[in-house]
N, C-alpha and C. Protein backbone atom coordinates (compact mmCIF):
# COMPACT_ATOMS: atom_id res chain seq x y z
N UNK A 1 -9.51 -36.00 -50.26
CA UNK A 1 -8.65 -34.92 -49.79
C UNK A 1 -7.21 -35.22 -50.21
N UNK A 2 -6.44 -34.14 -50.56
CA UNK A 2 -5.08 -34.56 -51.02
C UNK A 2 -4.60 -34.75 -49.71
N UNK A 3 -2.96 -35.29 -50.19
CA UNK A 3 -2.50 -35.30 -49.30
C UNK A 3 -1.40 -34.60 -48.61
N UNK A 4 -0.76 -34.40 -47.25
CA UNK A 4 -0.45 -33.33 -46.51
C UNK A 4 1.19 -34.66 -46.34
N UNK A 5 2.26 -33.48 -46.74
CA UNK A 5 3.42 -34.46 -46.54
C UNK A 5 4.42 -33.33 -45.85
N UNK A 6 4.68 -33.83 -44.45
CA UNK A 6 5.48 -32.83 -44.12
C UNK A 6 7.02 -32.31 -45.00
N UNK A 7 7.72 -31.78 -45.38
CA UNK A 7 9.17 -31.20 -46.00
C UNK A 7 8.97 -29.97 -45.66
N UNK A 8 10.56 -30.45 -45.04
CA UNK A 8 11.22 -29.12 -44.58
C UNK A 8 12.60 -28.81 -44.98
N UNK A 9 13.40 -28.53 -46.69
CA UNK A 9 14.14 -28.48 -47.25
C UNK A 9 15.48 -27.92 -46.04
N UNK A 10 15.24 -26.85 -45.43
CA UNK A 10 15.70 -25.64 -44.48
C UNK A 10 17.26 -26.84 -44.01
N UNK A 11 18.34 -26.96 -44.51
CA UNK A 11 19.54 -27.89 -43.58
C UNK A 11 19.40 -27.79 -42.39
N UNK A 12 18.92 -26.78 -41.40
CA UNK A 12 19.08 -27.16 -40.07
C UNK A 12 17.83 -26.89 -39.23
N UNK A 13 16.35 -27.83 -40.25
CA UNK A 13 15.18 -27.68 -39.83
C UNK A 13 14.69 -26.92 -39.47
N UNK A 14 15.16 -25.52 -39.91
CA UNK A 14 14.07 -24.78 -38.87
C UNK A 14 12.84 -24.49 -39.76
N UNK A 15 11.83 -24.09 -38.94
CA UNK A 15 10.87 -23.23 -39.40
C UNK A 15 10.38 -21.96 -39.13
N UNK A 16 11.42 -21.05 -39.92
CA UNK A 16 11.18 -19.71 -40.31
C UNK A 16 10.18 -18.87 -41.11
N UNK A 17 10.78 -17.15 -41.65
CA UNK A 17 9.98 -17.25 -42.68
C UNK A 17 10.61 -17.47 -43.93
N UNK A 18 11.02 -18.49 -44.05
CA UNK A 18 11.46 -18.81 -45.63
C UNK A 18 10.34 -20.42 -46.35
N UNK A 19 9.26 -19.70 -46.11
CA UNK A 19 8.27 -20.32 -47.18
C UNK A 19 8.91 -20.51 -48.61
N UNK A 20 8.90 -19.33 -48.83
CA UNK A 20 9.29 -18.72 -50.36
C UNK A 20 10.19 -20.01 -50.84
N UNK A 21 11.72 -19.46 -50.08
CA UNK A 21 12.97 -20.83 -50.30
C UNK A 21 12.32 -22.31 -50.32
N UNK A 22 11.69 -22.66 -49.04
CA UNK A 22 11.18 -24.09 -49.57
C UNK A 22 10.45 -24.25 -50.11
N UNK A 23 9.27 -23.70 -50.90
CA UNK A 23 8.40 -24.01 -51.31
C UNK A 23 9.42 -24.07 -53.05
N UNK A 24 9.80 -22.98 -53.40
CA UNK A 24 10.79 -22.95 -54.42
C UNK A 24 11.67 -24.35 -54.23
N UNK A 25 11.91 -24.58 -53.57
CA UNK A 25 13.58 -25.52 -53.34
C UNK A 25 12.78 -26.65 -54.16
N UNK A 26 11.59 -27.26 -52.97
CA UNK A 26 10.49 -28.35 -53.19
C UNK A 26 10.09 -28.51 -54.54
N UNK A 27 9.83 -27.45 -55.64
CA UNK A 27 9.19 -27.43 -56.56
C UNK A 27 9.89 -27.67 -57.81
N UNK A 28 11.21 -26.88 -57.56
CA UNK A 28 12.61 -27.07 -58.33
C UNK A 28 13.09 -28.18 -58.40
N UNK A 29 13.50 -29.28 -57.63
CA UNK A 29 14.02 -29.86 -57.01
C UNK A 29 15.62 -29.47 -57.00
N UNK A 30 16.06 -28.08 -56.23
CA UNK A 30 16.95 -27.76 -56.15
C UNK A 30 17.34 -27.81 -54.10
N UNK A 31 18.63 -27.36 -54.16
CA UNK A 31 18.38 -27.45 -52.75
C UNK A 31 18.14 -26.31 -51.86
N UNK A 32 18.00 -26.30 -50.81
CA UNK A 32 17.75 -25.06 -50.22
C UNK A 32 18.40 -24.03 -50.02
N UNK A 33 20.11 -24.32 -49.73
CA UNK A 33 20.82 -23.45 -50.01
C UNK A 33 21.36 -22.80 -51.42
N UNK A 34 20.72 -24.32 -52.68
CA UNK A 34 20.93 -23.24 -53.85
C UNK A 34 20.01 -22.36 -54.09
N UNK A 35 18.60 -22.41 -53.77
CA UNK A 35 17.10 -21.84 -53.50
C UNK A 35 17.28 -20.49 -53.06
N UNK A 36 18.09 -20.84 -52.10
CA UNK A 36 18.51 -19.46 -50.75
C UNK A 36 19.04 -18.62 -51.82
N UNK A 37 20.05 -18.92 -52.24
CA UNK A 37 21.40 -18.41 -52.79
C UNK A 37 20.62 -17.44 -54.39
N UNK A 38 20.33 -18.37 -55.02
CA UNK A 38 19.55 -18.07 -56.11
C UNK A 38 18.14 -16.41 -55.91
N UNK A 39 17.66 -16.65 -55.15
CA UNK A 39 16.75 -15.91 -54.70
C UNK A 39 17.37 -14.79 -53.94
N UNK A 40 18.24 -14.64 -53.00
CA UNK A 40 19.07 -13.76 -52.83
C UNK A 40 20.13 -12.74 -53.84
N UNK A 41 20.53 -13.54 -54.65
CA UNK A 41 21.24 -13.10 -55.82
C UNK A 41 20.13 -12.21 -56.60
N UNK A 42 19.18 -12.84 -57.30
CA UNK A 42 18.46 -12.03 -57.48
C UNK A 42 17.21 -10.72 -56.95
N UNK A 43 17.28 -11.03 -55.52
CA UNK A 43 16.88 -9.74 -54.98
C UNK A 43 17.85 -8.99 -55.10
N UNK A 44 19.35 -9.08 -54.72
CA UNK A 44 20.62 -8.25 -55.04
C UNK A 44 20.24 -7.58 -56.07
N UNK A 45 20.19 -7.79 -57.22
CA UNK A 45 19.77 -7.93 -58.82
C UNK A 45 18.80 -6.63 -59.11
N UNK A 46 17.63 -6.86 -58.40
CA UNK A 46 16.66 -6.07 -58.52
C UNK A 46 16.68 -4.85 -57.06
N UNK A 47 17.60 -5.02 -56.59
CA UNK A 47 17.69 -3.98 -55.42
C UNK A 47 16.69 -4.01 -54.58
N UNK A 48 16.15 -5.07 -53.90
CA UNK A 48 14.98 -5.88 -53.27
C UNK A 48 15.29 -6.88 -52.29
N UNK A 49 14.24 -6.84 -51.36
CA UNK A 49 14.12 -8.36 -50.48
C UNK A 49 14.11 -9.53 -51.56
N UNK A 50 14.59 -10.94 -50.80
CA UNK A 50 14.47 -11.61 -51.75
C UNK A 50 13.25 -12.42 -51.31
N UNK A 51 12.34 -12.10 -50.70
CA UNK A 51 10.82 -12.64 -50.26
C UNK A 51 9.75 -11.40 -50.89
N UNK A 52 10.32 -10.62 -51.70
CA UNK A 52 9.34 -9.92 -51.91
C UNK A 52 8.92 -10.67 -53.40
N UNK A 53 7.36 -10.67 -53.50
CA UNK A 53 6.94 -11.29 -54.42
C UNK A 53 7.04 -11.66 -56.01
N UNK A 54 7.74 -10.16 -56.47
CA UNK A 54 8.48 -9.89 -57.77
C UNK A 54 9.73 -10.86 -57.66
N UNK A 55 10.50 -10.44 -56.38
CA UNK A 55 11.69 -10.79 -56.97
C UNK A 55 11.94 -12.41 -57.41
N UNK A 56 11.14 -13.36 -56.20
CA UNK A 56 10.93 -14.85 -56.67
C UNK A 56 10.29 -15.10 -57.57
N UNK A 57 9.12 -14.38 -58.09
CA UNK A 57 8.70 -14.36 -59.31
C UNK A 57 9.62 -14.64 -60.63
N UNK A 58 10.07 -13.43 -60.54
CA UNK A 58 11.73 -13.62 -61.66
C UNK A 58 12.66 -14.51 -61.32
N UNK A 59 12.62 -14.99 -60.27
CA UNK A 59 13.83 -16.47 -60.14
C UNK A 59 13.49 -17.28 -60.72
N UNK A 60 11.84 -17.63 -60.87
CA UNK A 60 11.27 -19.01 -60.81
C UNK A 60 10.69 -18.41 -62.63
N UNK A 61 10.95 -17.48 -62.91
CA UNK A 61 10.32 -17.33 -64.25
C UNK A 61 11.96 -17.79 -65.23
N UNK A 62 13.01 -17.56 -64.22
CA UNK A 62 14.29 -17.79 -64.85
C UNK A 62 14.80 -19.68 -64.91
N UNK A 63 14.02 -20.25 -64.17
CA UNK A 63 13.68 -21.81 -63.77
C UNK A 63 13.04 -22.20 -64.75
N UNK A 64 12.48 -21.61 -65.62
CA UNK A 64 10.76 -22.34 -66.40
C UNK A 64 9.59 -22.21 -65.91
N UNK A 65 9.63 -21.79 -64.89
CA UNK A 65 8.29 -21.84 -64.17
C UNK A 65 7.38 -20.65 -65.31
N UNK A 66 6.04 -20.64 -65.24
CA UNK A 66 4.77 -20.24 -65.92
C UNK A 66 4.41 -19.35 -64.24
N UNK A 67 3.62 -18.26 -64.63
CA UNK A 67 2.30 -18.15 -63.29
C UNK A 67 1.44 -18.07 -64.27
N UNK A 68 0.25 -18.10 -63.31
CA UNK A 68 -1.15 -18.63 -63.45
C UNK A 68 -2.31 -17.87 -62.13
N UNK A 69 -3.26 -16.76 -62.90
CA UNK A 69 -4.06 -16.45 -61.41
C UNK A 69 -5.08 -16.98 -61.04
N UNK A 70 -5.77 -17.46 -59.76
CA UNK A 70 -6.41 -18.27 -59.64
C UNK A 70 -7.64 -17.09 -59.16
N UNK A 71 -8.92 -17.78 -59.88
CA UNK A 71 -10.29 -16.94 -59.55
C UNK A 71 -10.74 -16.79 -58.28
N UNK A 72 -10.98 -15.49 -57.42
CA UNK A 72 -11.71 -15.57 -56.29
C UNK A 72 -13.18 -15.80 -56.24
N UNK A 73 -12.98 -16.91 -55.65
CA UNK A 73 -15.09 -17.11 -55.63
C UNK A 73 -15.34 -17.85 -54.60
N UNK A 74 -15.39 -17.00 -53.41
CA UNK A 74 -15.50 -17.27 -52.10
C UNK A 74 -17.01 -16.74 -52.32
N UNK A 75 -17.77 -16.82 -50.84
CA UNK A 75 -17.71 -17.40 -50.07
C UNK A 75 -17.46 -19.12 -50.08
N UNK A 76 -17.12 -19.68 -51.43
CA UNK A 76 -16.38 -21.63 -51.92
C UNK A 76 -15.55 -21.13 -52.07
N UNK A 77 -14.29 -20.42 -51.11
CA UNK A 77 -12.94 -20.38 -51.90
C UNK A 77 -12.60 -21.82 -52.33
N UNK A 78 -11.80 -21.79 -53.17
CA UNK A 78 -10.78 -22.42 -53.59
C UNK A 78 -9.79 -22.81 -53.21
N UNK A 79 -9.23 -23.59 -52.08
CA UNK A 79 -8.24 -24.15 -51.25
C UNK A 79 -7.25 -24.76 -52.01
N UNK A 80 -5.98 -24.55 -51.10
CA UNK A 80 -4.76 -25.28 -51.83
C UNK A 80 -5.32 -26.93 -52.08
N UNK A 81 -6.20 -27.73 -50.89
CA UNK A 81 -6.39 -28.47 -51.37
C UNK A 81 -6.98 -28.84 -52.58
N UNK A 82 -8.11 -28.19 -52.73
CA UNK A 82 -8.80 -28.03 -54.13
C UNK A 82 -7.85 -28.01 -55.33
N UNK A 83 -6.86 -27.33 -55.19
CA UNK A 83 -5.65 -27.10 -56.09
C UNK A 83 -5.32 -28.61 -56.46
N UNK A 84 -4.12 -29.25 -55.30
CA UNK A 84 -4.08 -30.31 -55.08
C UNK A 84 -4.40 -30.99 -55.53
N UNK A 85 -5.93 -31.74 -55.65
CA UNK A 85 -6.91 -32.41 -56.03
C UNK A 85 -6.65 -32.44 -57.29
N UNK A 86 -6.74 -31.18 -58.08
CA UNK A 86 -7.17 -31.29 -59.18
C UNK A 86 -5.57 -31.20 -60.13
N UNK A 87 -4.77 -31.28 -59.82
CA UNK A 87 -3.29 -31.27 -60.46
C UNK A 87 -2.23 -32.15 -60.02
N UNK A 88 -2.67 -33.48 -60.35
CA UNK A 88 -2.22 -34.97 -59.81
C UNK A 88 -0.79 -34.71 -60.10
N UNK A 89 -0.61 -34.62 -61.32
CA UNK A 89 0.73 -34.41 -61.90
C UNK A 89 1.35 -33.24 -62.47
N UNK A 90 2.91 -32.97 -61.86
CA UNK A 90 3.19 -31.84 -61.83
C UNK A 90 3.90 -31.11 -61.14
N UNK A 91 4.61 -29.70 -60.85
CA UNK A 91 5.39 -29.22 -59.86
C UNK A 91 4.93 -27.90 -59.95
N UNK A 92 4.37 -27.40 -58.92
CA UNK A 92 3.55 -25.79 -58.43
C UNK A 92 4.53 -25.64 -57.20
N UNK A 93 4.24 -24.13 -57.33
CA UNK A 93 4.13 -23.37 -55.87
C UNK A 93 2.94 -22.54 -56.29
N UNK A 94 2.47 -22.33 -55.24
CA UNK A 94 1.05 -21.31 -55.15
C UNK A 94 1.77 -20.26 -54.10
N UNK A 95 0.90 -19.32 -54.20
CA UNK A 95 1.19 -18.01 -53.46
C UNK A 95 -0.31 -17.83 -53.02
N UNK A 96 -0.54 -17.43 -51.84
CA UNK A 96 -1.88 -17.01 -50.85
C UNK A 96 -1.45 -15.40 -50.52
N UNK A 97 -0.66 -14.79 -50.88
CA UNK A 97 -0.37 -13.52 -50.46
C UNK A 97 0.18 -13.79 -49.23
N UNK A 98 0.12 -14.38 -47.89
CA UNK A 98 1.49 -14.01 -46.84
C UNK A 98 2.00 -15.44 -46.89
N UNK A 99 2.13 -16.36 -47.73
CA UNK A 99 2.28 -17.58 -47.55
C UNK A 99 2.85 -18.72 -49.08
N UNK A 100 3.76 -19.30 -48.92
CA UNK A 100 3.85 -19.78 -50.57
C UNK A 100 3.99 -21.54 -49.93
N UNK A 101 3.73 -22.50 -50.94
CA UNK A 101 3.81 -23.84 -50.57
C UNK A 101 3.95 -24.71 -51.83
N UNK A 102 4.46 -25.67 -52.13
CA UNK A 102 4.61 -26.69 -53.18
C UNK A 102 3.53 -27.18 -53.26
N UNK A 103 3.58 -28.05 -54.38
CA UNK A 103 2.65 -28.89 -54.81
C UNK A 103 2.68 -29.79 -55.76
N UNK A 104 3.54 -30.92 -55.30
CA UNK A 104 4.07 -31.68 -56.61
C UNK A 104 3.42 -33.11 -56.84
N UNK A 105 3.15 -33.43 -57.76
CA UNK A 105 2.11 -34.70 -58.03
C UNK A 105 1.02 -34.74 -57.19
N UNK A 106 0.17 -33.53 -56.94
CA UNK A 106 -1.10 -33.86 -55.86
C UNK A 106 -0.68 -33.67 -54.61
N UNK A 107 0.43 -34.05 -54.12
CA UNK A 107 0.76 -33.45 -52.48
C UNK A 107 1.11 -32.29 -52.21
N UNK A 108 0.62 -32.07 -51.08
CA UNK A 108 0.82 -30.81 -50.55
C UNK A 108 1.93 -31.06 -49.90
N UNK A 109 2.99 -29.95 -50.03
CA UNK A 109 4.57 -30.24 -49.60
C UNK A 109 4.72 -28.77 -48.25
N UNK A 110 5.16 -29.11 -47.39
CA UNK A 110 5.43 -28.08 -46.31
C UNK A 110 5.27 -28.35 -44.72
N UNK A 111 5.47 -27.60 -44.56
CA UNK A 111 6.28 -27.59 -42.92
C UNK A 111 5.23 -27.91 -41.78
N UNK A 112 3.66 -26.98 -42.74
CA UNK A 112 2.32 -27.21 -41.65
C UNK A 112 1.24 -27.94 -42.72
N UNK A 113 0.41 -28.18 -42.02
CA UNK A 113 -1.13 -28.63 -43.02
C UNK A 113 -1.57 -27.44 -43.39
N UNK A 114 -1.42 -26.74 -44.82
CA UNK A 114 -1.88 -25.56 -45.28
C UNK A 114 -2.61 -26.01 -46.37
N UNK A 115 -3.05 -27.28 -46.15
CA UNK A 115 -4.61 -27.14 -47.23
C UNK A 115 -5.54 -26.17 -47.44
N UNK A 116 -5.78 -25.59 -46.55
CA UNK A 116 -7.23 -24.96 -46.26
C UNK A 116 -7.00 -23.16 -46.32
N UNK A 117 -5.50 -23.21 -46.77
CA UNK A 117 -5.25 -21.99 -47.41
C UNK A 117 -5.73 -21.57 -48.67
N UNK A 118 -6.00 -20.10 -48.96
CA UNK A 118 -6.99 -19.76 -50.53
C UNK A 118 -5.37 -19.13 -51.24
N UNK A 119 -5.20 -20.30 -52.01
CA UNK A 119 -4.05 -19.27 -53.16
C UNK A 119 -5.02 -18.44 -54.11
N UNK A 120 -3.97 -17.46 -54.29
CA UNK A 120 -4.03 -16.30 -55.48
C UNK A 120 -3.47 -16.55 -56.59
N UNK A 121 -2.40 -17.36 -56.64
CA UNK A 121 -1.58 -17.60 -57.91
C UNK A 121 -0.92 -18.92 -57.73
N UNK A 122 -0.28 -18.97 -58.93
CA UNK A 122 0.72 -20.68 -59.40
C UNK A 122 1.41 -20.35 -59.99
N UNK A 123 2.69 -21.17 -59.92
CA UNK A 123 3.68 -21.11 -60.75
C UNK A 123 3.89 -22.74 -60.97
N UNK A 124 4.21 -22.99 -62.52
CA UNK A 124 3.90 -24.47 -62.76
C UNK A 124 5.83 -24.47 -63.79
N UNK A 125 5.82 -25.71 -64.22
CA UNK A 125 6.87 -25.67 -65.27
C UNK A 125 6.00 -26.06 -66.29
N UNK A 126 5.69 -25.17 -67.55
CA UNK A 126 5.29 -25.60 -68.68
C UNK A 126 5.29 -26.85 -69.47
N UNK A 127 6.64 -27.26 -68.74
CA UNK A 127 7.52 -28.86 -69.63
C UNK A 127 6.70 -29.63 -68.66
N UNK A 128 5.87 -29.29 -67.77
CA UNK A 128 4.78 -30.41 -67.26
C UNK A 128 3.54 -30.90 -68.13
N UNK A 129 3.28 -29.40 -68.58
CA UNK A 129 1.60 -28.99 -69.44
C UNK A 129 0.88 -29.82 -68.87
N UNK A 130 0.74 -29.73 -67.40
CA UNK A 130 -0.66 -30.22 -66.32
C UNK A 130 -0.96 -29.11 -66.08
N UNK A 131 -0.92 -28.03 -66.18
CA UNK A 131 -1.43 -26.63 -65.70
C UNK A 131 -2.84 -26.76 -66.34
């Protein structure tokens, strides 16, 4: 089983809904308020929330980041851990549709144990080519 490492980028710990920001911050290794800032700017940009799925999309496509869709084949979904497991090396965020989380060298990065979440997608940095 991979492993589960709590981070919580957020400066004054909380846990909100800014998945998006830390999971981005975590993956970047940027900080949270440049994460914040960055992602806000560009929802500005696109006349949008900056948690709506496009608009971090285009932040993190402006980062290097790649996406990547991941196959549904439940009733065996495919768990972040499964993810995990299999992408030792490297810097992801996955997206589950209400939920986004890091994933850098095999750990699972975030606030709860969201292994056992089914992502839909990845975003990797190419300059890894572990995808």
């Amino acid at each position: 089983m991979a492993e589960w490492v709590y981070d919580n980028p957020n400066p004054r710990n909380r846990r909100t809904d800014d998945c998006v920001v830390r999971a981005v911050s975590i993956a970047s290794g940027q900080t949270w308020d440049e994460t914040y800032a960055g992602v806000a700017l560009t929802g500005l940009a696109l006349s949008d929330m900056p948690n709506m799925n496009h608009v971090w999309r285009f932040y993190l496509r402006g980062l290097g980041f790649k996406r990547k869709e991941i196959q549904d084949t439940c009733p065996d979904c495919y768990t972040v851990n499964d993810f995990a497991d299999e992408h030792p090396h490297g810097r992801y965020v996955l997206g589950t549709g209400t939920h986004a989380v890091a994933v850098v060298d095999g750990r699972v990065m975030d606030t709860f144990d969201s292994r056992e979440l089914i992502p839909m997608y990845y975003y990797y940095l190419e300059e890894d080519q572990y995808a």
